[in-house]
PDB file of N, CA and C in Angstrom:
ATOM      1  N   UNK A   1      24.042  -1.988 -45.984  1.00  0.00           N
ATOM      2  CA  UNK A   1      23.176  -1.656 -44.860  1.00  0.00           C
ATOM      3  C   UNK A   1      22.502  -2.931 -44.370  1.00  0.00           C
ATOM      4  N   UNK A   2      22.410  -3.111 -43.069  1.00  0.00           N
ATOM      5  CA  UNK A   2      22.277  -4.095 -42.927  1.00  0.00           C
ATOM      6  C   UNK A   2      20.512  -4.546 -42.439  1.00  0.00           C
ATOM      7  N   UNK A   3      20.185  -5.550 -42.855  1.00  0.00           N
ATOM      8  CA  UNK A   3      18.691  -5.902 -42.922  1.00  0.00           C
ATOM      9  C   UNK A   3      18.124  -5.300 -41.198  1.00  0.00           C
ATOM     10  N   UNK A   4      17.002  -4.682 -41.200  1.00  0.00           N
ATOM     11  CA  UNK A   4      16.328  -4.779 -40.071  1.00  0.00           C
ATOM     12  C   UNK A   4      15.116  -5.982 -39.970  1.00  0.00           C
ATOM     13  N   UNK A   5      14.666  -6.206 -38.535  1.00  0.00           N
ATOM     14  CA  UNK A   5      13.771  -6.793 -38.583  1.00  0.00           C
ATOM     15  C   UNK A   5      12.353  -6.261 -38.522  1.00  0.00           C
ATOM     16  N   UNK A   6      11.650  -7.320 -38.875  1.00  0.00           N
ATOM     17  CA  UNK A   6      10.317  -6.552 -39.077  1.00  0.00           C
ATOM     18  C   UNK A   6       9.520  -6.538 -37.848  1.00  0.00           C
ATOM     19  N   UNK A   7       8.651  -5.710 -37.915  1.00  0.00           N
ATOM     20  CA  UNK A   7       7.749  -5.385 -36.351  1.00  0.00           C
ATOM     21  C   UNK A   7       7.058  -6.597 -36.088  1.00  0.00           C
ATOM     22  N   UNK A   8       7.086  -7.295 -34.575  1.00  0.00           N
ATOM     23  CA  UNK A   8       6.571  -8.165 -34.170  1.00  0.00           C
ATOM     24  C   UNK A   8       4.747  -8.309 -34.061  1.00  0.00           C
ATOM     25  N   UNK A   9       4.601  -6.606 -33.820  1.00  0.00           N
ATOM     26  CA  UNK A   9       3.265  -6.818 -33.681  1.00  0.00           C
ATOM     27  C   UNK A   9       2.380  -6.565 -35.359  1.00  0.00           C
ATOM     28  N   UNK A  10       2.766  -6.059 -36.065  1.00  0.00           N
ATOM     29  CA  UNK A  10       1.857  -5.797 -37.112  1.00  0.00           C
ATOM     30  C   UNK A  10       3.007  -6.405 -38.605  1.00  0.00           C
ATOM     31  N   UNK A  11       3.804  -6.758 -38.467  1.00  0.00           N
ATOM     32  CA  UNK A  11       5.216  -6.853 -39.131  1.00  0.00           C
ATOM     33  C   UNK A  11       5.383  -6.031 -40.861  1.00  0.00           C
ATOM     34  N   UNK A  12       4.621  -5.382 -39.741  1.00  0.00           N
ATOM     35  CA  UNK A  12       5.675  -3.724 -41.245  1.00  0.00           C
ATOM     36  C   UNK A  12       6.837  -4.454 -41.358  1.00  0.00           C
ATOM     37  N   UNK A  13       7.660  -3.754 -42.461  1.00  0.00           N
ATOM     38  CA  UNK A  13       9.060  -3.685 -42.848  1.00  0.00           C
ATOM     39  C   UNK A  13       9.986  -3.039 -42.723  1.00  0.00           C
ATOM     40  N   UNK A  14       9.181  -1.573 -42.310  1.00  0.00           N
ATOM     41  CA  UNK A  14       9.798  -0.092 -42.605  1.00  0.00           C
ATOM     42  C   UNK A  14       9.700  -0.013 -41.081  1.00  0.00           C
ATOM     43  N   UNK A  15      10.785  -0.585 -40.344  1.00  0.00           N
ATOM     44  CA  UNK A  15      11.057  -0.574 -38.979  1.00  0.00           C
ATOM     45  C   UNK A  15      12.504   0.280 -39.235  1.00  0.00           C
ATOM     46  N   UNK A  16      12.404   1.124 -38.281  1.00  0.00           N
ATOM     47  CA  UNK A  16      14.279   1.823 -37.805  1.00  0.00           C
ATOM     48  C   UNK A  16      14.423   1.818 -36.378  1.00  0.00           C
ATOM     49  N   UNK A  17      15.859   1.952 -36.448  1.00  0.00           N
ATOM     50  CA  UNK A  17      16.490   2.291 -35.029  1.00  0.00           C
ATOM     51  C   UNK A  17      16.479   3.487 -34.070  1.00  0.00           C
ATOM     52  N   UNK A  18      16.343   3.172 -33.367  1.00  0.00           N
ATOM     53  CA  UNK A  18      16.380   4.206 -32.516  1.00  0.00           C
ATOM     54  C   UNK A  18      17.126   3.970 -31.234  1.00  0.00           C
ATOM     55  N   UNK A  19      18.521   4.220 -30.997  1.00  0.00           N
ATOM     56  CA  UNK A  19      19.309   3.707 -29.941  1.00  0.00           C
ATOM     57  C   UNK A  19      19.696   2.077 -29.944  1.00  0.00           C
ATOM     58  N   UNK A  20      18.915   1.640 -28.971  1.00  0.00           N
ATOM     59  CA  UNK A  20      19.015  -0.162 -29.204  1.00  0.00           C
ATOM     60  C   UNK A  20      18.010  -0.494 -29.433  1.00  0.00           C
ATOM     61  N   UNK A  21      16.915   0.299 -29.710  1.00  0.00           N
ATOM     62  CA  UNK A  21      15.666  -0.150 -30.197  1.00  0.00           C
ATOM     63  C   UNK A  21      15.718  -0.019 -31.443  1.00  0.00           C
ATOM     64  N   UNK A  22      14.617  -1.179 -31.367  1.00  0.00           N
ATOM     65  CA  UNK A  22      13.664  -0.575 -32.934  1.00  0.00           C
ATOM     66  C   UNK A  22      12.649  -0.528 -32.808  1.00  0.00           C
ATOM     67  N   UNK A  23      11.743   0.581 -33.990  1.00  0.00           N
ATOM     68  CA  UNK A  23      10.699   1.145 -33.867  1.00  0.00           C
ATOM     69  C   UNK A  23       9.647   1.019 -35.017  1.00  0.00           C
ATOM     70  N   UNK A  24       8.778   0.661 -34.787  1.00  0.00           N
ATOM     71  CA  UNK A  24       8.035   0.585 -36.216  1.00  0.00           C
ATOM     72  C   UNK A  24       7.346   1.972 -36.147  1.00  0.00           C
ATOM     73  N   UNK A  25       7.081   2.560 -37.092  1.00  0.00           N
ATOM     74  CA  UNK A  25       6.156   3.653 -37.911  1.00  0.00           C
ATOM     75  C   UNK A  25       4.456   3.570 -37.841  1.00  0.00           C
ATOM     76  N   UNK A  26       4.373   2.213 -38.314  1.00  0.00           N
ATOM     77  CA  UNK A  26       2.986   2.237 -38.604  1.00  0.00           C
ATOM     78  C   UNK A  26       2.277   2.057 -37.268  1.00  0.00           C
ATOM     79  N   UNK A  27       2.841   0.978 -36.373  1.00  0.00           N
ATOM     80  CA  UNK A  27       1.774   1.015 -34.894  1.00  0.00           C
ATOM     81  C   UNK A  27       2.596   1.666 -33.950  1.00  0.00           C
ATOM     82  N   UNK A  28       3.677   2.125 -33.320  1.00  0.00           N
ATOM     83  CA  UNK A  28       4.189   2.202 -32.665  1.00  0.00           C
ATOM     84  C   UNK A  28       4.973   1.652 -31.997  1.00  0.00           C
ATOM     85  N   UNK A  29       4.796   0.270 -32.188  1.00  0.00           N
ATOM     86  CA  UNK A  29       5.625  -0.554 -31.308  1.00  0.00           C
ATOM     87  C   UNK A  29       7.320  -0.060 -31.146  1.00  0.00           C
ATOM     88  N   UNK A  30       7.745  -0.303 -29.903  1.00  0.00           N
ATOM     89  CA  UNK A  30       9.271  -0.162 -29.628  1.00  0.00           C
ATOM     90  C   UNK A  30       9.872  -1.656 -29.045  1.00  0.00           C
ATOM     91  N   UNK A  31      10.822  -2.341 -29.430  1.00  0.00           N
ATOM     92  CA  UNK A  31      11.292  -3.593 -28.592  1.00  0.00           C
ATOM     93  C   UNK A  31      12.869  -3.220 -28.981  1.00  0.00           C
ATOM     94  N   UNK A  32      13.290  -4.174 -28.184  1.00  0.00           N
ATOM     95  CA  UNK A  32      14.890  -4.481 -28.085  1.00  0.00           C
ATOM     96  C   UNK A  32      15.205  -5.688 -28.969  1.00  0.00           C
ATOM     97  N   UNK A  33      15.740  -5.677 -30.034  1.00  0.00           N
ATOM     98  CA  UNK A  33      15.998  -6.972 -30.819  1.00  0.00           C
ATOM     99  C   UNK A  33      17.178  -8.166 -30.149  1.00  0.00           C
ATOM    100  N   UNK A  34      17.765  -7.297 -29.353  1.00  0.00           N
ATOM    101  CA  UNK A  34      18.727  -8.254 -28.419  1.00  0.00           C
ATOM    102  C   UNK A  34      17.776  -9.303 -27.380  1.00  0.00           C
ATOM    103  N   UNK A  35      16.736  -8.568 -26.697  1.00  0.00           N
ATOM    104  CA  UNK A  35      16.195  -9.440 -26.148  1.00  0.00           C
ATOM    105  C   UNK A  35      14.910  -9.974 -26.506  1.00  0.00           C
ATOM    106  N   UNK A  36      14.504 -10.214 -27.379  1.00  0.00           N
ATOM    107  CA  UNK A  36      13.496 -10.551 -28.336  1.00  0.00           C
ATOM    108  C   UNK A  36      13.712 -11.604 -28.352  1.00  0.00           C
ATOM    109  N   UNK A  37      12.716 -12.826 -28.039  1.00  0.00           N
ATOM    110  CA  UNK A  37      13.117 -14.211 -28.342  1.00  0.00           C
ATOM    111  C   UNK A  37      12.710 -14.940 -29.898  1.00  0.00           C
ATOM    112  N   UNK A  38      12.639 -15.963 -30.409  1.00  0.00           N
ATOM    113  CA  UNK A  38      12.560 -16.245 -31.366  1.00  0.00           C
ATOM    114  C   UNK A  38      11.092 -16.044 -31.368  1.00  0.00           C
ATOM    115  N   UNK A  39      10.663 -15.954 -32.968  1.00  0.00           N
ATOM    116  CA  UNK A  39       9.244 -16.166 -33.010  1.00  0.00           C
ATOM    117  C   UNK A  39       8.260 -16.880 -32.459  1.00  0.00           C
ATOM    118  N   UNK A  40       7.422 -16.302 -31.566  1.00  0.00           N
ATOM    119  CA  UNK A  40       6.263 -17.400 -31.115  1.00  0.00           C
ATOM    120  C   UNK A  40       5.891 -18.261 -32.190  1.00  0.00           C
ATOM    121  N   UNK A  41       5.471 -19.249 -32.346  1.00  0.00           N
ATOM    122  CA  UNK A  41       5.140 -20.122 -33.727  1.00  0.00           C
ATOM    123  C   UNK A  41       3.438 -20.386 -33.082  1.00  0.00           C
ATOM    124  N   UNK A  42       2.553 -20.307 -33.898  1.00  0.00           N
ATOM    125  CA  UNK A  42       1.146 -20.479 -33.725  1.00  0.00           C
ATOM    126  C   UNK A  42       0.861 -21.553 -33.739  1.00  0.00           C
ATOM    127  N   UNK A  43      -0.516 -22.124 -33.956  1.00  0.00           N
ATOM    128  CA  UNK A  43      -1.011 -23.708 -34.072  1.00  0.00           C
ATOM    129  C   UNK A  43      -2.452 -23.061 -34.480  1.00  0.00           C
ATOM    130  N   UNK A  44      -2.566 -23.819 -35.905  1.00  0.00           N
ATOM    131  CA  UNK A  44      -3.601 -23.495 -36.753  1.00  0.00           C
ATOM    132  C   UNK A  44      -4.550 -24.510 -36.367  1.00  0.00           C
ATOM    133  N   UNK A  45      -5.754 -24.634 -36.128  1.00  0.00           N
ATOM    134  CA  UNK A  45      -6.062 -26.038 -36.379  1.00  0.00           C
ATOM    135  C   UNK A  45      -7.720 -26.120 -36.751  1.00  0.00           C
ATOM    136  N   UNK A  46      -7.748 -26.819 -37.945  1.00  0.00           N
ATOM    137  CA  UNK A  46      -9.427 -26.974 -38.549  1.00  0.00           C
ATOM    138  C   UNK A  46     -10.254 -26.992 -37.831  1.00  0.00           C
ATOM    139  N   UNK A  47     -11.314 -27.707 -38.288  1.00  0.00           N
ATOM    140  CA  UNK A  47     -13.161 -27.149 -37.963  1.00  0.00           C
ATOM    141  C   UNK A  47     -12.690 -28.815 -37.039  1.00  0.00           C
ATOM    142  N   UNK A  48     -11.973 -29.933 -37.501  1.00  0.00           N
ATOM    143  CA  UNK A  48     -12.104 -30.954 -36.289  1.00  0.00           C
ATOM    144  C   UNK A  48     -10.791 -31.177 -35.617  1.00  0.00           C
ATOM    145  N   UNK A  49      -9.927 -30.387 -35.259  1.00  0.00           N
ATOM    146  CA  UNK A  49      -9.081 -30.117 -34.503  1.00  0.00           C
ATOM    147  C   UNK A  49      -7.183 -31.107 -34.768  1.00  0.00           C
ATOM    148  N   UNK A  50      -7.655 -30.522 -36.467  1.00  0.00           N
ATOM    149  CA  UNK A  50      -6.282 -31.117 -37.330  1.00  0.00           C
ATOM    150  C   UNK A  50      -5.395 -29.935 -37.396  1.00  0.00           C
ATOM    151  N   UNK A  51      -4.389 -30.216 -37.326  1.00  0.00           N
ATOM    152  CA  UNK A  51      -2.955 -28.953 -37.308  1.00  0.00           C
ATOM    153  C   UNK A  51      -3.191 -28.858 -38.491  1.00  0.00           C
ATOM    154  N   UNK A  52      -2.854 -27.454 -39.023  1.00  0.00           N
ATOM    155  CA  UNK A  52      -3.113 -27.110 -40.174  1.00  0.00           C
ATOM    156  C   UNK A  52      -1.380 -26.272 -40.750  1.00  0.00           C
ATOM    157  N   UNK A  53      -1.036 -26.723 -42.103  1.00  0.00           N
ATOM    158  CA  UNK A  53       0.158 -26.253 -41.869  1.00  0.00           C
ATOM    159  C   UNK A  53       0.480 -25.458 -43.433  1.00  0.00           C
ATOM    160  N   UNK A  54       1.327 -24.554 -44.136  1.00  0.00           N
ATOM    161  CA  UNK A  54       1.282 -23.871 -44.513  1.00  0.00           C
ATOM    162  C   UNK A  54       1.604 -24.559 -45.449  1.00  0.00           C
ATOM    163  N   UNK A  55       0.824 -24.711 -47.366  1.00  0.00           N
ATOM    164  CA  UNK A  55       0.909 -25.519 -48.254  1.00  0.00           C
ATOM    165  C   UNK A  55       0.069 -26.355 -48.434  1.00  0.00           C
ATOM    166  N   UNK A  56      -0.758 -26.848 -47.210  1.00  0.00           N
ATOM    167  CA  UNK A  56      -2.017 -27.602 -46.801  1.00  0.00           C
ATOM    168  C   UNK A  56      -3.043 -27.510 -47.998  1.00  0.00           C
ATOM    169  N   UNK A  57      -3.713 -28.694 -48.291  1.00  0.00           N
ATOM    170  CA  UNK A  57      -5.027 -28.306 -48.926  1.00  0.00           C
ATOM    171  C   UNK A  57      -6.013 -28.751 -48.163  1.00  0.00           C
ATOM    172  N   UNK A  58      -7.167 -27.807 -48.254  1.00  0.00           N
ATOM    173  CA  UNK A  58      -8.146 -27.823 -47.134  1.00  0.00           C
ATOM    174  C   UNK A  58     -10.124 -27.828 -48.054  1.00  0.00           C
ATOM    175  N   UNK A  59     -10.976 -28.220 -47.402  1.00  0.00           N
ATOM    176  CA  UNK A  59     -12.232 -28.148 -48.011  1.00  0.00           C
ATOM    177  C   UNK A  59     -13.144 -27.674 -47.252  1.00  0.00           C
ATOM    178  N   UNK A  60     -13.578 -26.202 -47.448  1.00  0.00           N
ATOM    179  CA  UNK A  60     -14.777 -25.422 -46.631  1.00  0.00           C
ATOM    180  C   UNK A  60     -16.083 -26.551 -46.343  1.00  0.00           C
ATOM    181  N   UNK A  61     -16.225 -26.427 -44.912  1.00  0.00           N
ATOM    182  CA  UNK A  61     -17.264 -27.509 -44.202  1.00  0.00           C
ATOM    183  C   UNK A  61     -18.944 -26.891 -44.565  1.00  0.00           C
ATOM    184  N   UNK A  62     -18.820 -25.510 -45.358  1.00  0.00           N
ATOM    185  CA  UNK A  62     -20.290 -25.007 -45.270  1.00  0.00           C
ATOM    186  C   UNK A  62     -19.993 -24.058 -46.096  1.00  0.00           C
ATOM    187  N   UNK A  63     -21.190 -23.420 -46.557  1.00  0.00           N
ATOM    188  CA  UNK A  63     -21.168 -22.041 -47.222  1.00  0.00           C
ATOM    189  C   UNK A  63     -20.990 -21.008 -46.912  1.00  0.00           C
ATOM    190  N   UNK A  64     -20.149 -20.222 -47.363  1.00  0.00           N
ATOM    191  CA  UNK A  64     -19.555 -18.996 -46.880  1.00  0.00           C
ATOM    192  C   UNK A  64     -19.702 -17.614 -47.711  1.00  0.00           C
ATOM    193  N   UNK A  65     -20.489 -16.601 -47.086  1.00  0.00           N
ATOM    194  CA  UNK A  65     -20.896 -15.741 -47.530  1.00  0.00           C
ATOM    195  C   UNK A  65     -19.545 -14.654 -48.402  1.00  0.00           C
ATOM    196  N   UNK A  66     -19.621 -14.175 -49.305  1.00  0.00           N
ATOM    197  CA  UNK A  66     -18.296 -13.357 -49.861  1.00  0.00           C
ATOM    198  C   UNK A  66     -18.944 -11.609 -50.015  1.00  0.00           C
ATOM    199  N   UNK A  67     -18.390 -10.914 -48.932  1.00  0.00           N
ATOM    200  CA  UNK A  67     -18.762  -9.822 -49.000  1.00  0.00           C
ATOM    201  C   UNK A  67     -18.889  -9.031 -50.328  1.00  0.00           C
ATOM    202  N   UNK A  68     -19.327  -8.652 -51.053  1.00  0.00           N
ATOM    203  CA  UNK A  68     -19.452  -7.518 -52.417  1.00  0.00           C
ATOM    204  C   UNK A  68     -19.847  -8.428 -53.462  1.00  0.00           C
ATOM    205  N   UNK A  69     -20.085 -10.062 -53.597  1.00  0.00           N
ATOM    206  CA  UNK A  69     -20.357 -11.079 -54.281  1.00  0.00           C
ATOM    207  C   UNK A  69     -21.596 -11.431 -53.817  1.00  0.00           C
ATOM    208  N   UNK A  70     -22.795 -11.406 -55.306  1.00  0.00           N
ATOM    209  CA  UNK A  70     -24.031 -11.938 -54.865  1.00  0.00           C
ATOM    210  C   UNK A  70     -23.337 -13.476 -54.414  1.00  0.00           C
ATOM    211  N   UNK A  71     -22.939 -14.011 -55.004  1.00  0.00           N
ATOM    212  CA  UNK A  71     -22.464 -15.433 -54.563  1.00  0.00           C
ATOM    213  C   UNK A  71     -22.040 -16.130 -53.729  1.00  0.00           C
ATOM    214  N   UNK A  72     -21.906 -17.393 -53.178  1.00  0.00           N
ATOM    215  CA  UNK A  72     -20.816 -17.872 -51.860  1.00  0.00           C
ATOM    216  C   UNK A  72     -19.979 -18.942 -52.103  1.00  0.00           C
ATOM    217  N   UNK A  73     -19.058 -19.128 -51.417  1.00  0.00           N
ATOM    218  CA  UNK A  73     -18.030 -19.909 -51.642  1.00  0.00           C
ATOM    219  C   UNK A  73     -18.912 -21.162 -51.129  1.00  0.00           C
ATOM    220  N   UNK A  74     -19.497 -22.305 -51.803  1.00  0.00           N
ATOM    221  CA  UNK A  74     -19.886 -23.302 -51.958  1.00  0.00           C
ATOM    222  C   UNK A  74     -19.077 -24.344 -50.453  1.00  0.00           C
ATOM    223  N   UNK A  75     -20.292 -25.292 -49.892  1.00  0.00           N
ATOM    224  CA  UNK A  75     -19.790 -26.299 -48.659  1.00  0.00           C
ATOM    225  C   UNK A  75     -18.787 -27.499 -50.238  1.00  0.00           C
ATOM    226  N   UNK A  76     -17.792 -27.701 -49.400  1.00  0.00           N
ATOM    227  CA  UNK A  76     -17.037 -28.604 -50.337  1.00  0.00           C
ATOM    228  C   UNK A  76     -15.936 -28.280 -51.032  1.00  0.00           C
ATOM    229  N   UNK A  77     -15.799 -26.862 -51.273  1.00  0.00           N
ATOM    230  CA  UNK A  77     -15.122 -26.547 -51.707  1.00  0.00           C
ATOM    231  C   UNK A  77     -13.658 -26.685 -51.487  1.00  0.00           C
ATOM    232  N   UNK A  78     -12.743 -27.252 -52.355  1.00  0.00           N
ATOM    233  CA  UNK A  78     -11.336 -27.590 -52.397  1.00  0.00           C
ATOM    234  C   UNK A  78     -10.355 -26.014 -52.561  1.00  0.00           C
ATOM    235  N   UNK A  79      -9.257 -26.307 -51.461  1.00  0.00           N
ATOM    236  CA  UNK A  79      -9.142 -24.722 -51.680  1.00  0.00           C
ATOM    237  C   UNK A  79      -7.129 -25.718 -51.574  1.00  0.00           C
ATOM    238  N   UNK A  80      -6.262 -25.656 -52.348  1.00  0.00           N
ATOM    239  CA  UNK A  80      -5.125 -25.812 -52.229  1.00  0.00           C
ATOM    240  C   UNK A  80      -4.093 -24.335 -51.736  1.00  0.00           C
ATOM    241  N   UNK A  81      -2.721 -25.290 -51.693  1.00  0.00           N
ATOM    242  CA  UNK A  81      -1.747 -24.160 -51.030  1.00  0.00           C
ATOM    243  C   UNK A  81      -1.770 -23.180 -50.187  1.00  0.00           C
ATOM    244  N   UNK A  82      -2.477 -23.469 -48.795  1.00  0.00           N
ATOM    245  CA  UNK A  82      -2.844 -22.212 -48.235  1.00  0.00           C
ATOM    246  C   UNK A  82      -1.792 -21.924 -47.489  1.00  0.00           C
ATOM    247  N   UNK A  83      -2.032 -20.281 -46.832  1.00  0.00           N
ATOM    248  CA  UNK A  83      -0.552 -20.059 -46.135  1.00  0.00           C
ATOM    249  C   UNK A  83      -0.882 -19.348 -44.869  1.00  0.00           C
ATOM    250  N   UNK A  84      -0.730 -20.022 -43.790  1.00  0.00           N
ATOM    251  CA  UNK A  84      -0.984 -19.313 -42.535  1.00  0.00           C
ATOM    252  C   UNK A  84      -0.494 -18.339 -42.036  1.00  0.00           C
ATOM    253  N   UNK A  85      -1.903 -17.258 -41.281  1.00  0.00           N
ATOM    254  CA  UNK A  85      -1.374 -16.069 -40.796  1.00  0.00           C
ATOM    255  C   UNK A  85      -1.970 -15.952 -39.605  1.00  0.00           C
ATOM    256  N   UNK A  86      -0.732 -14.972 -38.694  1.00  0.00           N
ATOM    257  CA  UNK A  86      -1.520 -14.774 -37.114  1.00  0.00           C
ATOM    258  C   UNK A  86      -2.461 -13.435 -37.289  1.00  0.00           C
ATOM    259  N   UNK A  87      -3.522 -14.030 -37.301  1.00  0.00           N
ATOM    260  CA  UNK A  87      -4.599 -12.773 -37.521  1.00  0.00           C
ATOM    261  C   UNK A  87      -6.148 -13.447 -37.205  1.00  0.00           C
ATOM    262  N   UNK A  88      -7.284 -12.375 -37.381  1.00  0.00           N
ATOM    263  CA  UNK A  88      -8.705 -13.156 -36.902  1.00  0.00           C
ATOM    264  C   UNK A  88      -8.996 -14.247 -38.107  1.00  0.00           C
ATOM    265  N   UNK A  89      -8.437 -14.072 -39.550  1.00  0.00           N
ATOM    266  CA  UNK A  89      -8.878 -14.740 -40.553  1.00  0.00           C
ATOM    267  C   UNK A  89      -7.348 -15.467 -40.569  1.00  0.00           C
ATOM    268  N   UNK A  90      -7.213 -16.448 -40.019  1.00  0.00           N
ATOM    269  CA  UNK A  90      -6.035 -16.731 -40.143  1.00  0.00           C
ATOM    270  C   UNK A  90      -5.417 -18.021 -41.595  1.00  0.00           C
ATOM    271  N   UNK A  91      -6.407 -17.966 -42.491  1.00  0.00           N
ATOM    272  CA  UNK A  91      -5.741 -18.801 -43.993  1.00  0.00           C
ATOM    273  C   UNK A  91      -5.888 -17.568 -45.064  1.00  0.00           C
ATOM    274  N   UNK A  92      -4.447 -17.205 -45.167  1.00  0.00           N
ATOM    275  CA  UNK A  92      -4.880 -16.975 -46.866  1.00  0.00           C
ATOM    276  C   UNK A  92      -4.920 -17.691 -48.031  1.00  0.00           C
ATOM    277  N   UNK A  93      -5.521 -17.572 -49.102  1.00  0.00           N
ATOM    278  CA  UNK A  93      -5.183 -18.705 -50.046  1.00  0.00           C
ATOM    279  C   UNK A  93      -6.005 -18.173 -50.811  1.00  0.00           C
ATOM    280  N   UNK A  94      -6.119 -18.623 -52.084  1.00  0.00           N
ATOM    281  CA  UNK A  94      -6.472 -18.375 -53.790  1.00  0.00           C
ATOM    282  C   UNK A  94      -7.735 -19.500 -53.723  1.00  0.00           C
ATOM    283  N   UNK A  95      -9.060 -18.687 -54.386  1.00  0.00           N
ATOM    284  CA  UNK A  95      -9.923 -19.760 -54.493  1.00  0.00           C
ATOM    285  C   UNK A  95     -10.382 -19.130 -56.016  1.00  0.00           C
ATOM    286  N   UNK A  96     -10.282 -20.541 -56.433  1.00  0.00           N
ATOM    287  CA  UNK A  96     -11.020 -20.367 -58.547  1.00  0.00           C
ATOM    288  C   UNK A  96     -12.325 -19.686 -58.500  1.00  0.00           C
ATOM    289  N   UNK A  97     -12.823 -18.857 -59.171  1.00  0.00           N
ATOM    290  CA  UNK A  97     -13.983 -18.420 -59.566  1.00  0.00           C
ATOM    291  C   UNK A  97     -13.963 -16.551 -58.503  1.00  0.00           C
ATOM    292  N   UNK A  98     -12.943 -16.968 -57.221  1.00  0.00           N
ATOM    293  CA  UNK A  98     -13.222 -15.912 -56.422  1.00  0.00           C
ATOM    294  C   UNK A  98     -11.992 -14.807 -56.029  1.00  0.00           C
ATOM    295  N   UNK A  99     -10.826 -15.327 -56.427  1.00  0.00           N
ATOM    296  CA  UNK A  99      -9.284 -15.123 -56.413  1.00  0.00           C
ATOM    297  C   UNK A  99      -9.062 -14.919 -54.859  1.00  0.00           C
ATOM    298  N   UNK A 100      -8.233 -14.311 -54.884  1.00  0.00           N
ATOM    299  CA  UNK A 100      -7.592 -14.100 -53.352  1.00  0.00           C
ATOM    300  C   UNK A 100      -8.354 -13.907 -52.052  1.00  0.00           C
ATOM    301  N   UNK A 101      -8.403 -14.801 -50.668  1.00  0.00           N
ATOM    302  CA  UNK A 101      -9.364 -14.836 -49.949  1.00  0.00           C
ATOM    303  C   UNK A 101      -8.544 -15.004 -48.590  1.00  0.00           C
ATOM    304  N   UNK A 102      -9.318 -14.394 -47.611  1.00  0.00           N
ATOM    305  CA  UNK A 102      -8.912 -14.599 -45.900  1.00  0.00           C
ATOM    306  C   UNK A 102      -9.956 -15.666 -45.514  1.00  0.00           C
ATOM    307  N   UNK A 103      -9.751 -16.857 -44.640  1.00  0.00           N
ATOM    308  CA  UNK A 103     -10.699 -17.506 -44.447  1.00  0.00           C
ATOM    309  C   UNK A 103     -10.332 -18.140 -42.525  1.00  0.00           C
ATOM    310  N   UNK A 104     -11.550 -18.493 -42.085  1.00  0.00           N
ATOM    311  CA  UNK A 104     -11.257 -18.654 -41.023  1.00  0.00           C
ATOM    312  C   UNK A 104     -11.016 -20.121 -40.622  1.00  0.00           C
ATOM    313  N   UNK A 105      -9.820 -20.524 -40.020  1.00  0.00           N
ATOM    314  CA  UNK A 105     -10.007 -22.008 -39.572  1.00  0.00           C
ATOM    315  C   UNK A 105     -11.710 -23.141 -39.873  1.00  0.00           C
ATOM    316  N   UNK A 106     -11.844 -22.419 -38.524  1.00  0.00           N
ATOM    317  CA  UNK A 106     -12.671 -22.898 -37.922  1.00  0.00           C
ATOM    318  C   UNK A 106     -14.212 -23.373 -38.820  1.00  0.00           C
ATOM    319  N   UNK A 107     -13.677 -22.966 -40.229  1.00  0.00           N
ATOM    320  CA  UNK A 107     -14.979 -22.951 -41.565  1.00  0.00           C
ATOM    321  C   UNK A 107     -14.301 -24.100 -42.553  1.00  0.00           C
ATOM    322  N   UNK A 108     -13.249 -24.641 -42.095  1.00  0.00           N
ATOM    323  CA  UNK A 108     -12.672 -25.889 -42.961  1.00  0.00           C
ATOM    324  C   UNK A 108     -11.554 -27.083 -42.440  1.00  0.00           C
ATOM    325  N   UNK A 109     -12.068 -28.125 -43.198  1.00  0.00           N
ATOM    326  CA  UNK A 109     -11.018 -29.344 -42.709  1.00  0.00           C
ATOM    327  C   UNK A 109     -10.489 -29.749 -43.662  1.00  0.00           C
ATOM    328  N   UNK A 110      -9.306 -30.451 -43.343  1.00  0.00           N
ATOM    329  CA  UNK A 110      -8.152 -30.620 -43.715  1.00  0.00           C
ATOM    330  C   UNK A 110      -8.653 -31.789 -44.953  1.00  0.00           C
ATOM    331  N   UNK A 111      -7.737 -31.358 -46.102  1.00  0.00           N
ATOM    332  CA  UNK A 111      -8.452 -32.665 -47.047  1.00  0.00           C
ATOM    333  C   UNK A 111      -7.762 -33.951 -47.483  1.00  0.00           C
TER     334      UNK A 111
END
């Protein structure tokens, strides 16, 4: 069976066909994979206007509040391997003491 692609707008997995479309489940979206162009590619770019690229290590410019944690992610902080996503929090990445985190550009530069 052969691989489908995943939904452009939310990129579920669990996309099917429907005629020459495909359809995702979870938002609705319908497109034509024939005329679908290649992926838009984004442009990440830090708190001073460095491309930011996926693998990057980066260092939070200030303190950052962590929702459900009396604590905050400390100004300075070294955060390695991050991996860019098109979304409002667009870095994910692993930080020690806090594990898995969404973080926003615009709160770190490139190290």
């Amino acid at each position: 069976m052969a691989e489908l692609a995943p939904c452009p707008l939310c990129r579920s997995t669990y996309t099917y066909q429907m005629d020459a479309n495909l359809v995702c489940p979870e938002c609705g979206h319908e497109w034509n994979p024939e005329e679908a162009t290649a992926e838009t590619t984004f442009v990440v770019k830090d708190a001073n206007g460095n491309m930011l690229q996926n693998g990057d290590t980066v260092v939070t410019i200030k303190n950052l509040p962590v929702r459900g944690i009396a604590q905050s992610i400390k100004a300075g902080t070294k955060v390695k391997n991050i991996r860019l996503v098109d979304s409002n929090h667009n870095i994910d990445c692993k930080i020690d003491g806090f594990g898995a985190m969404a973080l926003k550009s615009e709160f770190v530069k490139k190290a």
